[in-house]
Structures are given as C-alpha cells and as structure tokens.
Protein backbone atom coordinates (compact mmCIF):
# COMPACT_ATOMS: atom_id res chain seq x y z
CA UNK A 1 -13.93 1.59 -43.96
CA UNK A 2 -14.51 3.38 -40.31
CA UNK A 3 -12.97 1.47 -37.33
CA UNK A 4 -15.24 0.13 -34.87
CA UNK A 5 -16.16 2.58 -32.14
CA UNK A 6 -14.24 1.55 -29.36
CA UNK A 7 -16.69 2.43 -26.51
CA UNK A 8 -18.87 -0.16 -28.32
CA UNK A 9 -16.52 -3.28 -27.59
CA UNK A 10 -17.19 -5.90 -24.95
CA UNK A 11 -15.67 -4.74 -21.56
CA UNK A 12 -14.48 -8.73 -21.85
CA UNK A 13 -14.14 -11.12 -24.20
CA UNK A 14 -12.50 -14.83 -23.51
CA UNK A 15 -11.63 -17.12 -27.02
CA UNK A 16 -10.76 -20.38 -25.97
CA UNK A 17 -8.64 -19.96 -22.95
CA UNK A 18 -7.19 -21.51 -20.73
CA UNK A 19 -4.91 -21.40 -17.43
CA UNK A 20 -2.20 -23.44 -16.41
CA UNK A 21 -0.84 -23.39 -12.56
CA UNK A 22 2.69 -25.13 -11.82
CA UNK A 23 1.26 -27.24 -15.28
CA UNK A 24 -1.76 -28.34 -13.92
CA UNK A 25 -4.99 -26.97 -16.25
CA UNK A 26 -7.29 -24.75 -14.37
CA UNK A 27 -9.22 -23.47 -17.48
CA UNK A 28 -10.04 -25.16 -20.51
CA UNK A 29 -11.08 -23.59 -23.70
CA UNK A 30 -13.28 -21.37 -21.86
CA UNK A 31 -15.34 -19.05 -24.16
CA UNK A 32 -17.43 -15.75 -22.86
CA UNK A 33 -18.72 -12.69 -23.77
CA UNK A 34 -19.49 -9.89 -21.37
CA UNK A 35 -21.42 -7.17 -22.73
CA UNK A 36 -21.13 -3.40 -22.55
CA UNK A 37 -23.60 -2.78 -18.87
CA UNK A 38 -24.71 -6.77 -18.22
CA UNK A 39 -24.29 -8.22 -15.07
CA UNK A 40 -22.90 -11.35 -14.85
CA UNK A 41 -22.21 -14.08 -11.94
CA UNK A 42 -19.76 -16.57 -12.20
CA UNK A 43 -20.61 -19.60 -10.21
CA UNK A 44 -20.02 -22.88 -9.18
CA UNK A 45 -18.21 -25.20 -6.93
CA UNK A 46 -15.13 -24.64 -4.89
CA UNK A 47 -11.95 -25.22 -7.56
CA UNK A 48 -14.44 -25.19 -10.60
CA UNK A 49 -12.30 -22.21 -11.80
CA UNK A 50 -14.39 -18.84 -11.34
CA UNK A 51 -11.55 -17.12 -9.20
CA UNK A 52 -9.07 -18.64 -11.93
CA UNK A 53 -11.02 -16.89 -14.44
CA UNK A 54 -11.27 -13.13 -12.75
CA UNK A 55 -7.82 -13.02 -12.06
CA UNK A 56 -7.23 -14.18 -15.54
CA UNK A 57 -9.36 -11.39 -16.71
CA UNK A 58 -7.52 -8.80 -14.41
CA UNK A 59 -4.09 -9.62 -15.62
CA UNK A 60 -3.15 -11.24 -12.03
CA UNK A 61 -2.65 -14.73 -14.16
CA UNK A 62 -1.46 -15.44 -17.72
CA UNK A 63 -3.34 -17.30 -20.15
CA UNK A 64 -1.58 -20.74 -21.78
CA UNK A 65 -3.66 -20.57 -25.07
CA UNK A 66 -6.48 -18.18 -26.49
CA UNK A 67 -7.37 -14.30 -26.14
CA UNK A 68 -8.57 -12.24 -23.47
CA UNK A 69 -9.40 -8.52 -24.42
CA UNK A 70 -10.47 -5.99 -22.55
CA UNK A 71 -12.52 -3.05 -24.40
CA UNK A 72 -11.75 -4.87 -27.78
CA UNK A 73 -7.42 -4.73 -26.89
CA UNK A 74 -5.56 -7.64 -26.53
CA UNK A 75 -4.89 -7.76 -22.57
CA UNK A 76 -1.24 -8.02 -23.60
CA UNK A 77 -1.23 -4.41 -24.90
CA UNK A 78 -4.26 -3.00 -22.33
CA UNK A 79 -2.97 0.16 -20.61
CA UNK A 80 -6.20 1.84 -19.68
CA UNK A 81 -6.42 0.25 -15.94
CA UNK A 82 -8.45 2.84 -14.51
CA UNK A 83 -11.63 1.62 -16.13
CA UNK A 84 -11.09 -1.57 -14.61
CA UNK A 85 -12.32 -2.22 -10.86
CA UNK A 86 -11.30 -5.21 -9.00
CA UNK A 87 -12.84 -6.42 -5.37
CA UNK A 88 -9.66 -9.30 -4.71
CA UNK A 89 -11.30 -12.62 -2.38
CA UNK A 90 -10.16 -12.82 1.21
CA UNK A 91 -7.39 -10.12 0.81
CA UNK A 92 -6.17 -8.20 3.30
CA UNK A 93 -6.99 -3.97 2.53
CA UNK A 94 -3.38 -2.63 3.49
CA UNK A 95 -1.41 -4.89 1.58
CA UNK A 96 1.59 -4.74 4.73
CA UNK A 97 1.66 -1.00 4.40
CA UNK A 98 0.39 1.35 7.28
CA UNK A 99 -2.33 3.17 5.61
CA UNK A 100 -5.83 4.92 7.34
CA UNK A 101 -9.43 3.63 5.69
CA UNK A 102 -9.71 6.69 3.80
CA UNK A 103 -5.79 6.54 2.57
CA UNK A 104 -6.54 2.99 0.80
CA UNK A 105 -10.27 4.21 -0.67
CA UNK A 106 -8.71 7.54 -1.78
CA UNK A 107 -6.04 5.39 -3.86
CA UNK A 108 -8.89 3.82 -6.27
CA UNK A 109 -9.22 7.46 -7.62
CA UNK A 110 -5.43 7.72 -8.64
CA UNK A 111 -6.18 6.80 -12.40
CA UNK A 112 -9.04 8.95 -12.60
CA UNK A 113 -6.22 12.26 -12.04
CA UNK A 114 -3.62 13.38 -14.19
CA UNK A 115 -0.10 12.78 -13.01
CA UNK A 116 0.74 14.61 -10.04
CA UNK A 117 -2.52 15.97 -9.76
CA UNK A 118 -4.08 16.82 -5.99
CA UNK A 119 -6.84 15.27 -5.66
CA UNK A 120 -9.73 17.98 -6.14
CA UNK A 121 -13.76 17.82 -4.91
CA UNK A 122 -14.77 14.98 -7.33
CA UNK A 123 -12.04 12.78 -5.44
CA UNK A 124 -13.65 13.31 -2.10
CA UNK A 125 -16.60 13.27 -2.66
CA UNK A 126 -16.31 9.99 -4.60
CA UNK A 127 -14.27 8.37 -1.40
CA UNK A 128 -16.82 9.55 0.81
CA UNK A 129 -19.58 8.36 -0.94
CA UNK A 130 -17.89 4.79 -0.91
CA UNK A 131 -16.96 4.54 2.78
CA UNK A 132 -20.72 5.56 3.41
CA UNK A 133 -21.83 2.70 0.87
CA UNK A 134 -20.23 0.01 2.78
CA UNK A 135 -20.75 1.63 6.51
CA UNK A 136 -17.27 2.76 7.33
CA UNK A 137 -17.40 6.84 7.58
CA UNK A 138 -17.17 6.82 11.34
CA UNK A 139 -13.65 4.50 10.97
CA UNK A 140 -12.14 6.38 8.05
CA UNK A 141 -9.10 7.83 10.33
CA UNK A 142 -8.40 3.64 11.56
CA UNK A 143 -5.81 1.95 10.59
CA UNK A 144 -6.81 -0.61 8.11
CA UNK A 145 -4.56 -3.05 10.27
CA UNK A 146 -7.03 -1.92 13.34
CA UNK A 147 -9.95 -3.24 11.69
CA UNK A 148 -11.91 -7.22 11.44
CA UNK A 149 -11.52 -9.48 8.16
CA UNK A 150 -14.83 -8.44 7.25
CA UNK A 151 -14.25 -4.56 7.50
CA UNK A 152 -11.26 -4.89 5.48
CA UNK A 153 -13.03 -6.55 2.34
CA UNK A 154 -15.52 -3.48 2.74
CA UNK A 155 -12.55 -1.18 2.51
CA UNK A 156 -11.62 -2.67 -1.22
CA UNK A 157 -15.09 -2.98 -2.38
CA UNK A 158 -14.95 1.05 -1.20
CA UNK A 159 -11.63 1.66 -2.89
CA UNK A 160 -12.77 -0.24 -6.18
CA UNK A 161 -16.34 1.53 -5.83
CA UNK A 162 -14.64 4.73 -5.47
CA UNK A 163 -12.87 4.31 -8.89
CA UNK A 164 -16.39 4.55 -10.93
CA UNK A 165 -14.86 2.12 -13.05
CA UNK A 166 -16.38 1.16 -16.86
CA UNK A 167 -15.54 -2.45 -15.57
CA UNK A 168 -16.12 -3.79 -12.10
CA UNK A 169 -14.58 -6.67 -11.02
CA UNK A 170 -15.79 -8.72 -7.79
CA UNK A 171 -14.52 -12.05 -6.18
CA UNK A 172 -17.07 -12.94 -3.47
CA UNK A 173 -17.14 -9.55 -2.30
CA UNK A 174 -19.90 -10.35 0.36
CA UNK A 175 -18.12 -13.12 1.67
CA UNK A 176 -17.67 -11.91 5.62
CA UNK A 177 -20.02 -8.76 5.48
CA UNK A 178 -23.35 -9.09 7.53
CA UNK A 179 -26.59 -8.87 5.65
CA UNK A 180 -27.20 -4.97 5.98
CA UNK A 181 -23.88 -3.75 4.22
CA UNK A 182 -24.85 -6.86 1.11
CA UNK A 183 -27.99 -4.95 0.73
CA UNK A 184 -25.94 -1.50 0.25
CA UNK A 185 -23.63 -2.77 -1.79
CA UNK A 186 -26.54 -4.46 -4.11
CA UNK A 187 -27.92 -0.63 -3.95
CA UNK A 188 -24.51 0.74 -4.99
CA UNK A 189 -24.12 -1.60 -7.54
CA UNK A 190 -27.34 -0.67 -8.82
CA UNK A 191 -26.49 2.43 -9.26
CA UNK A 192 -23.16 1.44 -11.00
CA UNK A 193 -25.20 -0.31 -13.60
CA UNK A 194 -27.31 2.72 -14.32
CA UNK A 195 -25.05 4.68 -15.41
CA UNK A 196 -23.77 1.84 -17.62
CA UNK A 197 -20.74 0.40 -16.08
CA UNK A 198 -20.32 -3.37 -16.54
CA UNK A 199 -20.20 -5.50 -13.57
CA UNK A 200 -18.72 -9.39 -13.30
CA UNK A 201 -19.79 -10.94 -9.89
CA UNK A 202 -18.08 -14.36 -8.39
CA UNK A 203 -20.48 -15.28 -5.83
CA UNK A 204 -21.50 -18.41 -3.19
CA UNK A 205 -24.59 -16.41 -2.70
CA UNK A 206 -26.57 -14.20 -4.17
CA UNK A 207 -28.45 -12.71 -1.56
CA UNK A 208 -30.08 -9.00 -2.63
CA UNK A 209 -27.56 -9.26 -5.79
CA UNK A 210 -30.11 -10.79 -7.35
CA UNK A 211 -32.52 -8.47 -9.05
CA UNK A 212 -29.37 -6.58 -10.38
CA UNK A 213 -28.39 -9.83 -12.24
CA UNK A 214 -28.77 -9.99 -16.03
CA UNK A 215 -27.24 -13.54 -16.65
CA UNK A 216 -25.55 -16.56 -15.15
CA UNK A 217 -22.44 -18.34 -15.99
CA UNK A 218 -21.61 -21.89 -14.24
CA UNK A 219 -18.29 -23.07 -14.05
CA UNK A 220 -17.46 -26.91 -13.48
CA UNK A 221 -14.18 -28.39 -13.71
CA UNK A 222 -12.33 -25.43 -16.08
CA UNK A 223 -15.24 -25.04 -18.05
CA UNK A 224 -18.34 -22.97 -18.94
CA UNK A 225 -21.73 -25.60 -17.89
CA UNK A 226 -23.81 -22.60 -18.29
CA UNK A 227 -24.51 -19.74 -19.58
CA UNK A 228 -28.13 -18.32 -19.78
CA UNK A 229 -30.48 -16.31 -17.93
CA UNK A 230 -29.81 -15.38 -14.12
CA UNK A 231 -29.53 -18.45 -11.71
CA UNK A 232 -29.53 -18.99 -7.82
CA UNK A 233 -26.42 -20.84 -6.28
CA UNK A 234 -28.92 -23.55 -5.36
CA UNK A 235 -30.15 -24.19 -8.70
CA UNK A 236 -26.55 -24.07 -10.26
CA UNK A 237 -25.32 -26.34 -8.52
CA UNK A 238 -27.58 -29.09 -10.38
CA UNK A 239 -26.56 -27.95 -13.39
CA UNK A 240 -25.15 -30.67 -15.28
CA UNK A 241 -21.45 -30.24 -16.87
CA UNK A 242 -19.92 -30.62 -20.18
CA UNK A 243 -17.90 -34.27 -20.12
CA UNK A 244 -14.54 -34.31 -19.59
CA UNK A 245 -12.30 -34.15 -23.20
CA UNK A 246 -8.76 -34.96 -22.52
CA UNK A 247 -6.35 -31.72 -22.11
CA UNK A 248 -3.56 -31.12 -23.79
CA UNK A 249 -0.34 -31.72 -21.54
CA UNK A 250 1.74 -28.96 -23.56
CA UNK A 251 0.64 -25.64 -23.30
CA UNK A 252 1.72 -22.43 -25.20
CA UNK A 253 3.51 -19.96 -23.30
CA UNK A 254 1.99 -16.67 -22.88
CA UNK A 255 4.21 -13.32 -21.60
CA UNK A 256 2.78 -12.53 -18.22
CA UNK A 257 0.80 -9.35 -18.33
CA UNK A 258 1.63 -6.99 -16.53
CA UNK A 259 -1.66 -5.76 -14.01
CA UNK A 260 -2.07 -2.50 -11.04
CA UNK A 261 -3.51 -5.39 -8.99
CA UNK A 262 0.23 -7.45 -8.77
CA UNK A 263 0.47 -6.32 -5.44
CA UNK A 264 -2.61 -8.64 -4.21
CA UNK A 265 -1.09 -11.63 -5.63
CA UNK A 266 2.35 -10.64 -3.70
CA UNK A 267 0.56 -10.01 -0.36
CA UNK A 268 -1.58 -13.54 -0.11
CA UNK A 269 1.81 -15.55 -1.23
C-alpha cells in the first residue's frame, strides 16, 4: 500500500481542540478542515476565539486536548516553517530590533535559501514585489521604528507575502491600513491563490477580500457556529451559536510547540 501523497494533505486540520489560558478554556472541541487552495475567514465577535485559534494553528499556543496538523504532520513534529506565512494582529514590525523596511521583508525569504546562502535575484525581486504590494517602496531604507502603526502591519503582511508561502496566515491584517492598500492586498492575495497557496483570513471586515473568499467559519464562545459558504461580518454576526455544554475543568497537557513566530508572542508581553 502507497503512502498518501503528501502535497495532497490539508494545509490544516483541527480534531477536537481546544485551548486553555492561565486554565481558563478559550477553545472547545473545535473541529476544521482547511483545504489545499480555499480561502477561509474566521469570524466573529471580540473574545469568540478566532485569534486563539491562528495562533494555535501557528504554534504560538499549545493545544490542551485534540490534533492540529499541518500538511498531514502532527504540529508537534512540523519542521517545514517556510511554507507557513503568518500576518501577527496589532504587532509591532521590528520586534525591538533596529532593522530598515526592506531588512524585515527580506527576512520572510530566509527559509526559502539554503543555509548560509546570499540571497540571489529571486530574493529581491520577491521583497520588492511585496513592499510595492502594500505601498512602501519609496520607505524601504526607514527605520521600521520611523514609521505609523498602520505602516508597520503593511511591513509584515510584506515580509509574510514575500515568503510565497503554501500556507498564509492573517490576523486582521487590514486592521489600520486605508482602503487603497486593502484593495492591493485583496489583488495580491489573489494572486497567491492562483498559484494555489492556501490562505486563512481573521477579519472584522471584509472589504474587497470578498470575492477571493471560498468559505466562512463563525466562531462564538470557543466554538465553530458556522461553517458554510462565504459570509459578510454583518450577516455573521446573527448567526446563531451552538449552546453552551459544560467544559471540562481538567485539561491534558500538551508540550508547547516550538514556532519561528515565538518572537511575536515575546514582543506584545
């Protein structure tokens, strides 16, 4: 019997998770299924658990109970970062360390070269590309430090952009950037999917997303309340929720898995 083809697996699976913080459930049993090139948007309230989930997903928080895999591996034993992208919410670009624009866009194509590597004209190219995408080519020499809260989440949706990543991961990446630069993103994004990268989206609004969107999942209290074909914010938030079922107090312990994006959690504590 031939193993299963590996580039066939879902980019993310979830069985029955769930996410304890300081023992207070944040996820419950939550089930989902992303497939190889969907689009999918997570949303929901504020607390109903979608950031929980992504950073769940991107090894930035251990799971109490059930399986997360990544490209069909256990996330436990997932080495292959570099096809994973991930846009943080509300983080700050330099992370405390005096870096240019280009600096912190050029480090999303570090997995992409071979140890000690230069980086060669497919690198440049790539970071270029990026800091045109999101309207920062005439500040690439700044000083992240130097620029807005706004121009800073463009930087990491560059950097992650810049990665071509199989898997791209994105916490309210338009939260702060003005109406023009959502529209190129939504174009970049676009052209992400075509060539058949997969794409999970948290999101308060939707904006020119939309016609890139392939399904919806709502989150309410820890839990999926939806999960169908492609939904505005508006409309999601009357969809109705699962009832509460009582949570276990005791949770199992999971290792915590080790994830490239550890340094986000360390700079917003």
């Amino acid at each position: 019997m031939t193993s299963p083809d590996p580039r066939l697996a879902p980019p993310v699976v979830l069985d029955r998770v769930s996410v304890a913080i300081g023992g207070r459930p944040i996820l419950r049993d939550v089930d989902l299924t992303v497939r190889p090139g969907e689009v999918v948007t997570l949303l929901g309230p504020n607390g109903s658990g979608k950031s929980t989930l992504v950073r769940a997903v991107t090894g930035l928080l251990p799971h109490t109970r059930g399986d997360v895999r990544l490209f069909g591996t256990p996330i436990e034993d997932f080495t292959d970062w570099r096809r994973l992208g991930f846009v943080p919410q509300r983080s700050t670009a330099s992370g405390g360390v005096p870096a240019t624009v280009r600096e912190v866009v050029a480090s999303g194509r570090v997995g992409r070269r071979r140890l000690l590597r230069p980086s060669g004209p497919a690198d440049r190219r790539a970071v270029e590309a990026a800091l045109d995408v999101v309207g920062l080519a005439d500040r690439a020499s700044y000083g992240v430090s130097q620029l807005s809260g706004g121009q800073q989440q463009r930087v990491l949706i560059a950097r992650a952009l810049a990665g071509e990543p199989d898997l791209l991961v994105l916490d309210e990446p338009t939260a702060g950037v003005d109406l023009p630069h959502q529209q190129a993103l939504a174009d970049a994004l676009g052209r992400l999917k075509a060539s058949g990268a997969t794409i999970v989206l948290v999101a308060h609004e939707i904006g020119p997303m939309m016609p890139l969107i392939d399904r919806t999942v709502v989150m309410r209290d820890g839990r999926v309340a939806y999960d169908g074909p492609p939904l505005t914010q508006e409309v999601a938030s009357h969809t109705h929720h699962h009832d509460d079922h009582d949570v276990p107090t005791r949770h199992d312990h999971a290792p915590h898995v080790a994830s490239p994006f550890d340094w986000e959690r360390r700079s917003s504590q």
